[in-house]
Protein backbone atom coordinates (compact mmCIF):
# COMPACT_ATOMS: atom_id res chain seq x y z
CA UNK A 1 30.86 -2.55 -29.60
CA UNK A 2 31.66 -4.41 -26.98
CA UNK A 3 32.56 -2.41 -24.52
CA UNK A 4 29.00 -0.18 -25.10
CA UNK A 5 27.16 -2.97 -24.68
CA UNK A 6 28.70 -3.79 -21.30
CA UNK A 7 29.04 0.08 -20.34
CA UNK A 8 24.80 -0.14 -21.48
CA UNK A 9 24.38 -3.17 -18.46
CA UNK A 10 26.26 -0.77 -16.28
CA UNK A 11 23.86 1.98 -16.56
CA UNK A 12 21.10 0.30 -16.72
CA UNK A 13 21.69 -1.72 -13.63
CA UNK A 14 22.59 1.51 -11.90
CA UNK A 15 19.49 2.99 -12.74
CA UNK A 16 17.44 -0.12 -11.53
CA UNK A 17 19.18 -0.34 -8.34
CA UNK A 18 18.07 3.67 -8.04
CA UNK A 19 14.56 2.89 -8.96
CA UNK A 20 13.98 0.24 -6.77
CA UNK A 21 15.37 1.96 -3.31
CA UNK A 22 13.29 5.34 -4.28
CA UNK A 23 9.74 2.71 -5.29
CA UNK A 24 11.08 1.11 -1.77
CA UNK A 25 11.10 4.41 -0.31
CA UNK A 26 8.19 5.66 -1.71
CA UNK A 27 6.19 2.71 -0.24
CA UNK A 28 7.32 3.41 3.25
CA UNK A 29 6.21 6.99 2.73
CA UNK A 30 2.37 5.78 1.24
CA UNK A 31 3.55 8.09 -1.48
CA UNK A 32 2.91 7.74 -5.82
CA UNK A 33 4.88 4.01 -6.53
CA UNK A 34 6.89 3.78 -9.34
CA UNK A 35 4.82 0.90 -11.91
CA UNK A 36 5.91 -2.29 -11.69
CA UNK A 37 5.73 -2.26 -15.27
CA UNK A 38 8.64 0.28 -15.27
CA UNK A 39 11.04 -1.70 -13.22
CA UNK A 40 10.45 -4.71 -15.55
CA UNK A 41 11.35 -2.53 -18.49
CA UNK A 42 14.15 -1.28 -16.80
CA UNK A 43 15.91 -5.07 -15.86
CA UNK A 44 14.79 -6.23 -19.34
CA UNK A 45 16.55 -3.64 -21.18
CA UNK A 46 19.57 -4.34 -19.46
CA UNK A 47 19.36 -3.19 -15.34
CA UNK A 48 18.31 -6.68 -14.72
CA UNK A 49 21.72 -6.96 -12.58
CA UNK A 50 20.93 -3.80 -10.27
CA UNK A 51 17.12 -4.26 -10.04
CA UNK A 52 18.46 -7.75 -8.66
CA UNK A 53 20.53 -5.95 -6.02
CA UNK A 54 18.06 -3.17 -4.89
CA UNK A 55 15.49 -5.78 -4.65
CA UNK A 56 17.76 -7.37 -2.23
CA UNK A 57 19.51 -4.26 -0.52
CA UNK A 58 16.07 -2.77 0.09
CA UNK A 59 14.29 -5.84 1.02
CA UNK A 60 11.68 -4.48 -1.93
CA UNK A 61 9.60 -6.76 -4.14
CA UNK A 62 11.07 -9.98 -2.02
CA UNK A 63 7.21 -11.85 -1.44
CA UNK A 64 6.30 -11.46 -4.95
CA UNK A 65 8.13 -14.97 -6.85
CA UNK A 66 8.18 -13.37 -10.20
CA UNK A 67 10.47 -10.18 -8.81
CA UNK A 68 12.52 -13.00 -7.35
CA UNK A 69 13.14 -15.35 -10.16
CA UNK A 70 12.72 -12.78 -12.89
CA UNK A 71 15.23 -10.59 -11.45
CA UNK A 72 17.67 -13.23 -10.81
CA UNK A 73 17.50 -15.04 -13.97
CA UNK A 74 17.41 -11.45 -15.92
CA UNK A 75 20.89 -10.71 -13.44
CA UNK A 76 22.30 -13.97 -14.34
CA UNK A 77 21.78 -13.74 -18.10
CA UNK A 78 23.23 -10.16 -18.06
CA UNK A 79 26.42 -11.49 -15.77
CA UNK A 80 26.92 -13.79 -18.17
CA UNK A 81 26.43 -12.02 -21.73
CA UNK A 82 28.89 -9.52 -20.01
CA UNK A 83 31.40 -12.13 -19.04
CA UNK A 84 30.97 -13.53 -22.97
CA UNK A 85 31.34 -10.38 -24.32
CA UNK A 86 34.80 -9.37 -22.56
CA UNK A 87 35.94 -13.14 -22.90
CA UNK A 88 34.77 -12.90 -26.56
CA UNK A 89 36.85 -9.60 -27.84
């Protein structure tokens, strides 16, 4: 159980990390964004770690605070059910 959970945060975070460089690209481009209520679905239910990191690889989402704290906090929380879960079992 434990192991899908963490192998769930993994997934999740890679998909967030892929939908925030293609919404960052997408910008650039003037083309159809991604909804910002998508990428908050996506961190919540787990991708909070690699929306976290694509808002900071692709300098995306960086002037609005509650990407910034939201993320983080979301990417700490998720860090640190995964280090309670493999400490835990």
């Amino acid at each position: 159980m434990e192991n899908a959970l963490i192998a769930w945060i993994g997934i999740m975070s890679v998909y967030g990390f892929i939908l925030m460089g293609l919404d960052k690209r997408r910008a650039k481009r003037g083309e159809w964004r991604i909804p910002e209520r998508t990428l908050w679905t996506v961190a919540l239910f787990g991708g909070g770690i690699g929306c976290y990191l694509g808002m900071q690889t692709f300098r995306h989402k960086t002037r609005h605070t509650s990407f910034r704290l939201g993320f983080l906090i979301l990417a700490l929380l998720y860090v640190g059910a995964g280090i309670w879960l493999k400490t835990a079992a």
